[in-house]
PDB file of N, CA and C in Angstrom:
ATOM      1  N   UNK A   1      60.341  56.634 -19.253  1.00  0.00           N
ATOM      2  CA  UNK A   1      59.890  55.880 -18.106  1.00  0.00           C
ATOM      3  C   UNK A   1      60.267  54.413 -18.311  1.00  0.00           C
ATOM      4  N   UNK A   2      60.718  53.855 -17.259  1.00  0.00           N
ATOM      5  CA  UNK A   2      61.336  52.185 -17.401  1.00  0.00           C
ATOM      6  C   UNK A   2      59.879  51.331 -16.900  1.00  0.00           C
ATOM      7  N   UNK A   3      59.401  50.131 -17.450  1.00  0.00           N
ATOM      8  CA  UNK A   3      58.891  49.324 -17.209  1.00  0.00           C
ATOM      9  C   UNK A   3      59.435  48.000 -16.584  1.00  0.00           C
ATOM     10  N   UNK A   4      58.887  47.355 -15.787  1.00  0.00           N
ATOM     11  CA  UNK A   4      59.242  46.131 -15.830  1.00  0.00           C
ATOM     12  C   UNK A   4      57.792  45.152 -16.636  1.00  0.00           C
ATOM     13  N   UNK A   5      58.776  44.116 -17.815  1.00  0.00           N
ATOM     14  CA  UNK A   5      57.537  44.035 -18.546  1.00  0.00           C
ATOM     15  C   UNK A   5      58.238  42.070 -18.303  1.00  0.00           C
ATOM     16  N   UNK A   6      56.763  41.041 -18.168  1.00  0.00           N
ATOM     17  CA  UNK A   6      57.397  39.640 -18.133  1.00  0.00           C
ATOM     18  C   UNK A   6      57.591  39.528 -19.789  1.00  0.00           C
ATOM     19  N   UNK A   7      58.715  38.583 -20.174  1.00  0.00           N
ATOM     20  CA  UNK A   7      59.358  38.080 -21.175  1.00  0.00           C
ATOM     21  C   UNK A   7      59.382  36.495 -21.053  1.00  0.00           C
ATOM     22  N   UNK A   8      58.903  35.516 -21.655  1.00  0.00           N
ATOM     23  CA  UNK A   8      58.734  34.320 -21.683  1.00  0.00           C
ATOM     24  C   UNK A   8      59.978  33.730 -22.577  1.00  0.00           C
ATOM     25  N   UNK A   9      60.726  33.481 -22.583  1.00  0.00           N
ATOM     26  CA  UNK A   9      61.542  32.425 -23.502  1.00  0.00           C
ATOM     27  C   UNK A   9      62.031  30.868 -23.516  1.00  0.00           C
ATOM     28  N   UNK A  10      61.746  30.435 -24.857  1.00  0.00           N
ATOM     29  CA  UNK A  10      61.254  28.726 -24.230  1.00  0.00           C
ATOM     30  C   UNK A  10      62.363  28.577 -25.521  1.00  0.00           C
ATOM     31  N   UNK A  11      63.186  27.167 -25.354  1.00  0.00           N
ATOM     32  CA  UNK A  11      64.193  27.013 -26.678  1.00  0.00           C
ATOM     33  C   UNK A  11      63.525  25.724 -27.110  1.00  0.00           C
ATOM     34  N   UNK A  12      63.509  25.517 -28.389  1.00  0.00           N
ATOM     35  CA  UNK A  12      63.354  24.512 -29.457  1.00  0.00           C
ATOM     36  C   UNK A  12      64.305  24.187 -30.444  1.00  0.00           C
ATOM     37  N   UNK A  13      64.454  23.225 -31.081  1.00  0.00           N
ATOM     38  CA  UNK A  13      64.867  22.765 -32.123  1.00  0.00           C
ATOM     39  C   UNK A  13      65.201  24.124 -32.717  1.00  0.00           C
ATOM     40  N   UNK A  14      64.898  24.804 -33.281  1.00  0.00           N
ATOM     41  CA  UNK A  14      64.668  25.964 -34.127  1.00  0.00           C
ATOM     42  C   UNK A  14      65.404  27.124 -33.442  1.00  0.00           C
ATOM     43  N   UNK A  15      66.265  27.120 -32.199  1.00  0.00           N
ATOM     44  CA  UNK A  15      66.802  28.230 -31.256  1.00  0.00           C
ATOM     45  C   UNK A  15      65.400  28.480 -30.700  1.00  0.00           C
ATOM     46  N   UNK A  16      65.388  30.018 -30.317  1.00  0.00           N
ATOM     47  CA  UNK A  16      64.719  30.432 -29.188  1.00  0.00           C
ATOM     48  C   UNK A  16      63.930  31.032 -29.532  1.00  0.00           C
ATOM     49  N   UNK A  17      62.667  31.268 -29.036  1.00  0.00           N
ATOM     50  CA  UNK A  17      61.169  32.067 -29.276  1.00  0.00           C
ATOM     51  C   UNK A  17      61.165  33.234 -27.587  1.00  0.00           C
ATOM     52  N   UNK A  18      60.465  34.086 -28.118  1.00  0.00           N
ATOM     53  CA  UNK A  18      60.219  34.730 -26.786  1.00  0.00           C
ATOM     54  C   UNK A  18      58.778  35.775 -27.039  1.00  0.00           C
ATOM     55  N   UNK A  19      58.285  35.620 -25.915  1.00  0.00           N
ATOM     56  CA  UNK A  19      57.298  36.489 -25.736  1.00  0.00           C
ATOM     57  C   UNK A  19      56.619  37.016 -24.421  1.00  0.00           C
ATOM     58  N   UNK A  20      55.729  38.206 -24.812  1.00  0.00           N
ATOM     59  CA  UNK A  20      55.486  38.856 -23.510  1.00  0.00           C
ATOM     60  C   UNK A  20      53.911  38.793 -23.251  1.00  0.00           C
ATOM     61  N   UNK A  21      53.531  38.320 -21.705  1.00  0.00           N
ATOM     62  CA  UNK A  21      52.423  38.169 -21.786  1.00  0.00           C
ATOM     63  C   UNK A  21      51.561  38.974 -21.668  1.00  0.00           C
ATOM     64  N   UNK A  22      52.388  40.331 -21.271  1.00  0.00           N
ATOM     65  CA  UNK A  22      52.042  41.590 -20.900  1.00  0.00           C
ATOM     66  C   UNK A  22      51.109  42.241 -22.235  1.00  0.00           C
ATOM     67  N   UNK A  23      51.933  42.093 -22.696  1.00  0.00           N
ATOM     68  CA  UNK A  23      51.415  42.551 -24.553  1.00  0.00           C
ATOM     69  C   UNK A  23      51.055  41.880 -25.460  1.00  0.00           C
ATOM     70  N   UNK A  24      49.986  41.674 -25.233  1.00  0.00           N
ATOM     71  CA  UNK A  24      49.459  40.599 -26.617  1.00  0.00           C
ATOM     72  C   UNK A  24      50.241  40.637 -28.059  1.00  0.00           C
ATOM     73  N   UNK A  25      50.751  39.809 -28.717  1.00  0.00           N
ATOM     74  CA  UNK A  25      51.143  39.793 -29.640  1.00  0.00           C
ATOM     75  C   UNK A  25      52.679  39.647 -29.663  1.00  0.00           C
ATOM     76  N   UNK A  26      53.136  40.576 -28.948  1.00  0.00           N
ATOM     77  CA  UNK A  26      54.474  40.865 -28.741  1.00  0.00           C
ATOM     78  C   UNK A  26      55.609  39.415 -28.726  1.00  0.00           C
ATOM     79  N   UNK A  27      56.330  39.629 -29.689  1.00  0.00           N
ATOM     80  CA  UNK A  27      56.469  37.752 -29.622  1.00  0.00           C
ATOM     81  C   UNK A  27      57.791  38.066 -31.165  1.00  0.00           C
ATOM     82  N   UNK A  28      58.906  37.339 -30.947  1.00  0.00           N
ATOM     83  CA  UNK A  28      60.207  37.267 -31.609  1.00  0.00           C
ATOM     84  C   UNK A  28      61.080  35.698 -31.287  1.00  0.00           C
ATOM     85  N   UNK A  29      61.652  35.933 -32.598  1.00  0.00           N
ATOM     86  CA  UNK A  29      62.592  34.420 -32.423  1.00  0.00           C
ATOM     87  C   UNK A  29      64.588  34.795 -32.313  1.00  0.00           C
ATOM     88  N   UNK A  30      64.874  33.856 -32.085  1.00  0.00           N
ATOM     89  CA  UNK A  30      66.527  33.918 -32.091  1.00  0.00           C
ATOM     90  C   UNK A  30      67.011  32.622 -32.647  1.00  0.00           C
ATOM     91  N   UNK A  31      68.793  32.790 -32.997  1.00  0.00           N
ATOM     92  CA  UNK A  31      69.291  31.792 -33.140  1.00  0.00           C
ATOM     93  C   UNK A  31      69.727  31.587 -31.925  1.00  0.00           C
ATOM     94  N   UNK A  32      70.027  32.211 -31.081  1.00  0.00           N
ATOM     95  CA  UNK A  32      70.754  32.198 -29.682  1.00  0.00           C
ATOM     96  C   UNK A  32      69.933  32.904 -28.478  1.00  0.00           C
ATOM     97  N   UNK A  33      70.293  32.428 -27.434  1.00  0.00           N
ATOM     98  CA  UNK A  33      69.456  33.444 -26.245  1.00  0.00           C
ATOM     99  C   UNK A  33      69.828  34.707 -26.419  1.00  0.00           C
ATOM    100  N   UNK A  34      71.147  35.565 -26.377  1.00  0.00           N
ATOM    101  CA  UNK A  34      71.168  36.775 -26.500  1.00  0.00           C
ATOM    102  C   UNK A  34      71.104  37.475 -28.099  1.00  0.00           C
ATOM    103  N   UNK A  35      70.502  36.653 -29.163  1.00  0.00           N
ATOM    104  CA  UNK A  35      69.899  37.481 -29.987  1.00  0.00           C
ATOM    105  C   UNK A  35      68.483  37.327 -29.744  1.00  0.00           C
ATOM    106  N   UNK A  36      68.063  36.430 -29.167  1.00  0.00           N
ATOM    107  CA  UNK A  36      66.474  36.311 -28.613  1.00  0.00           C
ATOM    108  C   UNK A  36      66.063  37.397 -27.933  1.00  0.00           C
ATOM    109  N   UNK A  37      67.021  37.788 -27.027  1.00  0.00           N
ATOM    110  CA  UNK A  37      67.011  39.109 -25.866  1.00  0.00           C
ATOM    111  C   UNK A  37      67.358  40.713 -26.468  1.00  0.00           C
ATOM    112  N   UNK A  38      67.791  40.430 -27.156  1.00  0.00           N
ATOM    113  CA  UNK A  38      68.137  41.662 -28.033  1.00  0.00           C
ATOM    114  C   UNK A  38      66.779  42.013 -29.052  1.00  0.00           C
ATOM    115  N   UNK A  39      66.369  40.881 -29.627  1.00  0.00           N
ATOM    116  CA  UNK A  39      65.134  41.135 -30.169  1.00  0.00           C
ATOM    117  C   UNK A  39      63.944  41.127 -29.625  1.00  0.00           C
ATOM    118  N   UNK A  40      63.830  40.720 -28.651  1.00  0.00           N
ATOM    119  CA  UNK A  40      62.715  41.028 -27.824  1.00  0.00           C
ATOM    120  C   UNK A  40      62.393  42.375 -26.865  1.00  0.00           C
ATOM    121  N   UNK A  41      63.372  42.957 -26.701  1.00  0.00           N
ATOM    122  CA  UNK A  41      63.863  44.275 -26.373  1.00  0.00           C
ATOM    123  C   UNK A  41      63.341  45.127 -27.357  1.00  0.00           C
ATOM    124  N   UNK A  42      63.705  45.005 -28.961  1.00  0.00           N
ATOM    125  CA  UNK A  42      63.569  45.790 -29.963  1.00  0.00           C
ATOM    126  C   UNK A  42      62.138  45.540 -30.054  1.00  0.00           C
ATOM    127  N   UNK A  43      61.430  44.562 -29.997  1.00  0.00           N
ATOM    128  CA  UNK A  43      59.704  44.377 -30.053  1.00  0.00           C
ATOM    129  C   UNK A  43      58.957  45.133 -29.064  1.00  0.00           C
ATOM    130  N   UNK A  44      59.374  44.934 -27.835  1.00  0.00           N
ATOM    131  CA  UNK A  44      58.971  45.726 -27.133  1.00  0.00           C
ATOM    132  C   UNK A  44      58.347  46.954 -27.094  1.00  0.00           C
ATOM    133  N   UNK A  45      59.959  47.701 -27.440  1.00  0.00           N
ATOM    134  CA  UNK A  45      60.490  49.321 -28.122  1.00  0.00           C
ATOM    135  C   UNK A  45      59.383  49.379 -28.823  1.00  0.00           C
ATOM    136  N   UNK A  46      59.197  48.541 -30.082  1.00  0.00           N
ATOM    137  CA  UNK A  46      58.081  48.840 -31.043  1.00  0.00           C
ATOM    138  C   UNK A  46      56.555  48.892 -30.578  1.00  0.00           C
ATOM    139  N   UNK A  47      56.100  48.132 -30.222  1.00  0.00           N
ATOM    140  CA  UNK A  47      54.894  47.764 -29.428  1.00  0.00           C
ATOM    141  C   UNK A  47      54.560  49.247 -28.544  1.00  0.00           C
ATOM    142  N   UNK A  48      55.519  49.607 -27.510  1.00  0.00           N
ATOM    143  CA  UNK A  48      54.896  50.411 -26.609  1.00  0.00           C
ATOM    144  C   UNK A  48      55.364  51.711 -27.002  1.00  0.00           C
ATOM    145  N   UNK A  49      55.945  52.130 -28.071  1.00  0.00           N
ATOM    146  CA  UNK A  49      56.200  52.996 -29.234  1.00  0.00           C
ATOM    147  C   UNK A  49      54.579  53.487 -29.769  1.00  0.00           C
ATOM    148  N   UNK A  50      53.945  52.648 -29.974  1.00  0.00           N
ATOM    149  CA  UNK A  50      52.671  52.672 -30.660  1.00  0.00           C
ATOM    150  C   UNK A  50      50.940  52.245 -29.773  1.00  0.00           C
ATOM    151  N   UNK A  51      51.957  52.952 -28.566  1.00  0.00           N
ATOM    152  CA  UNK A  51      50.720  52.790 -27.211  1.00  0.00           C
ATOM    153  C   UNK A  51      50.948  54.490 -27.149  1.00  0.00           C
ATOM    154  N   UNK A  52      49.518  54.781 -26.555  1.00  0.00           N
ATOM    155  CA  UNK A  52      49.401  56.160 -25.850  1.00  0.00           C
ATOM    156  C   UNK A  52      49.929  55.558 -23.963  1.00  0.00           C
ATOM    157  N   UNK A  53      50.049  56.642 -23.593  1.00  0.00           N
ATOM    158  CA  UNK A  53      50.848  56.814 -22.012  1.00  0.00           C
ATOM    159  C   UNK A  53      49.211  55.981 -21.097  1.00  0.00           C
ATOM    160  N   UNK A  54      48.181  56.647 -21.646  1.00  0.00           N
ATOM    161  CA  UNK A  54      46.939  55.603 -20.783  1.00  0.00           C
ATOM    162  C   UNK A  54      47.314  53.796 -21.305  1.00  0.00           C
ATOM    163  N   UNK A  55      47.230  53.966 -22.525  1.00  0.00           N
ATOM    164  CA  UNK A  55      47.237  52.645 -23.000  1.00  0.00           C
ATOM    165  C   UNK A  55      48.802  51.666 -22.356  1.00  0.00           C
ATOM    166  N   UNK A  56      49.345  52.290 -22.195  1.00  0.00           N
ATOM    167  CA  UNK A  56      50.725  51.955 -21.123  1.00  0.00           C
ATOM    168  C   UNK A  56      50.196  51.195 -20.233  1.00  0.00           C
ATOM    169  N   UNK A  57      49.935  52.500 -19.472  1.00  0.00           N
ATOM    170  CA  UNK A  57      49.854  51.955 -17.862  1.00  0.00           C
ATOM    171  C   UNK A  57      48.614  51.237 -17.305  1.00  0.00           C
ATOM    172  N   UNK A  58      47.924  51.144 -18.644  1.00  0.00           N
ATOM    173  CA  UNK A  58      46.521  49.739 -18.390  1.00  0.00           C
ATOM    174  C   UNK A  58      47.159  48.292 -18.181  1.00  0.00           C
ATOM    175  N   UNK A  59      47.621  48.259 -19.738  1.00  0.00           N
ATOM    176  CA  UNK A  59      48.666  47.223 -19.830  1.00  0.00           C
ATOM    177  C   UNK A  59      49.234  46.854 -19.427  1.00  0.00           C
ATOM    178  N   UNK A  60      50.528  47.692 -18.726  1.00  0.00           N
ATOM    179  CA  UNK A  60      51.528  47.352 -17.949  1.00  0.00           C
ATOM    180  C   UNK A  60      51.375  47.113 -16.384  1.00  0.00           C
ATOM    181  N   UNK A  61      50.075  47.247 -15.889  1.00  0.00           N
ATOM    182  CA  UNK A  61      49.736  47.630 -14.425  1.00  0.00           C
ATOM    183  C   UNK A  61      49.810  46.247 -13.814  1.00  0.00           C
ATOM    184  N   UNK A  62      49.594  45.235 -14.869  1.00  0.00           N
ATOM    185  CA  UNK A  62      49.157  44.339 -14.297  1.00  0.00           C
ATOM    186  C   UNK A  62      50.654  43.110 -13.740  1.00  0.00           C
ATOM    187  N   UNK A  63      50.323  42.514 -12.853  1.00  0.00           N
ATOM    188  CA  UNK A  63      51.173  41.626 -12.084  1.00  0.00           C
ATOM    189  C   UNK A  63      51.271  39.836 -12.633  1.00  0.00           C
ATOM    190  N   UNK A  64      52.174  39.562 -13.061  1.00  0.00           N
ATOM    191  CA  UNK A  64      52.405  38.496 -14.078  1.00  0.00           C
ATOM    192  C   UNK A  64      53.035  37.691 -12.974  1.00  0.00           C
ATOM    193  N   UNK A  65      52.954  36.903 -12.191  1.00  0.00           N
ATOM    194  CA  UNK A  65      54.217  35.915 -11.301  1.00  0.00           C
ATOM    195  C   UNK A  65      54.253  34.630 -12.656  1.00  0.00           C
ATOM    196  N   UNK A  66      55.525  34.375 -12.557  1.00  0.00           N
ATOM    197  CA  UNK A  66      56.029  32.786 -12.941  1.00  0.00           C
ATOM    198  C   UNK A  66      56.573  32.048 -11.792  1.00  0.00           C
ATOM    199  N   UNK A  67      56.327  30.543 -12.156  1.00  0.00           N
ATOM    200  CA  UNK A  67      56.694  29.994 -11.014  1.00  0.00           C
ATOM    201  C   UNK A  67      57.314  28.512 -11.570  1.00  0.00           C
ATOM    202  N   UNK A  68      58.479  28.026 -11.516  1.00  0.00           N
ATOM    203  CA  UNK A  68      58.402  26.337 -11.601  1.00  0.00           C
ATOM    204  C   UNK A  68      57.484  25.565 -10.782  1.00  0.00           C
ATOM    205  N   UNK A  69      57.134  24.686 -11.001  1.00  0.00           N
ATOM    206  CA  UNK A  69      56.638  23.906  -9.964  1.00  0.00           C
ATOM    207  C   UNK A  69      57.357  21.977 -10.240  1.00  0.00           C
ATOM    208  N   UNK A  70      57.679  21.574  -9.609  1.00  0.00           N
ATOM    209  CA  UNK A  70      57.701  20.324  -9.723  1.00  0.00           C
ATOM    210  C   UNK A  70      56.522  19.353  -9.764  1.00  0.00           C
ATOM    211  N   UNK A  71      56.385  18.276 -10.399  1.00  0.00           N
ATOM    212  CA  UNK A  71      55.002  17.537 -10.694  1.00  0.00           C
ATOM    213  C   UNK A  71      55.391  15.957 -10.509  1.00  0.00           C
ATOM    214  N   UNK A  72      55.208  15.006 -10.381  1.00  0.00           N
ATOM    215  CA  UNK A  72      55.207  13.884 -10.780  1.00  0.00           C
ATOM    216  C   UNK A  72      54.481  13.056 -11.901  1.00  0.00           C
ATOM    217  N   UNK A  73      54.508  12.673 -12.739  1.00  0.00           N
ATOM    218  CA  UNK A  73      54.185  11.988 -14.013  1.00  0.00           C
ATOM    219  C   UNK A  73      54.084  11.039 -13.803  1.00  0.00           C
ATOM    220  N   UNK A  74      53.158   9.970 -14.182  1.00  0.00           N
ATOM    221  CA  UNK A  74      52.857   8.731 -14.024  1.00  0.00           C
ATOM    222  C   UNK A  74      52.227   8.371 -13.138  1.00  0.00           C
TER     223      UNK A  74
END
């Protein structure tokens, strides 16, 4: 069964971090965006590897929006 699961990735000094808010914990680094994406994929895999099919679709049910917003400072 395919999920759609949100994936957060923010870059630093250090390359790239990523995580999902879907899944507590669920959370990997990169030197690059597409090893960031590749490993966050493989965390995933692991994570919902070690869910029962209820414990899935509790988790996953839920609706995550992201949004930019523009702000002014100062």
């Amino acid at each position: 069964m395919n999920y759609k699961i949100t994936v957060v990735i923010e870059k630093d000094n250090n390359g790239f971090y990523a995580f999902c808010p879907d899944l507590e914990g669920c959370q990997t680094q990169g030197d690059t965006l597409d090893e960031v994406r590749v490993n966050i994929r493989e965390a995933i895999n692991l994570y919902l590897d070690s869910m029962s099919e209820e414990e899935k679709q509790e988790m996953l049910s839920k609706e995550i929006l992201t949004e930019a917003l523009e702000v002014q400072v100062g």
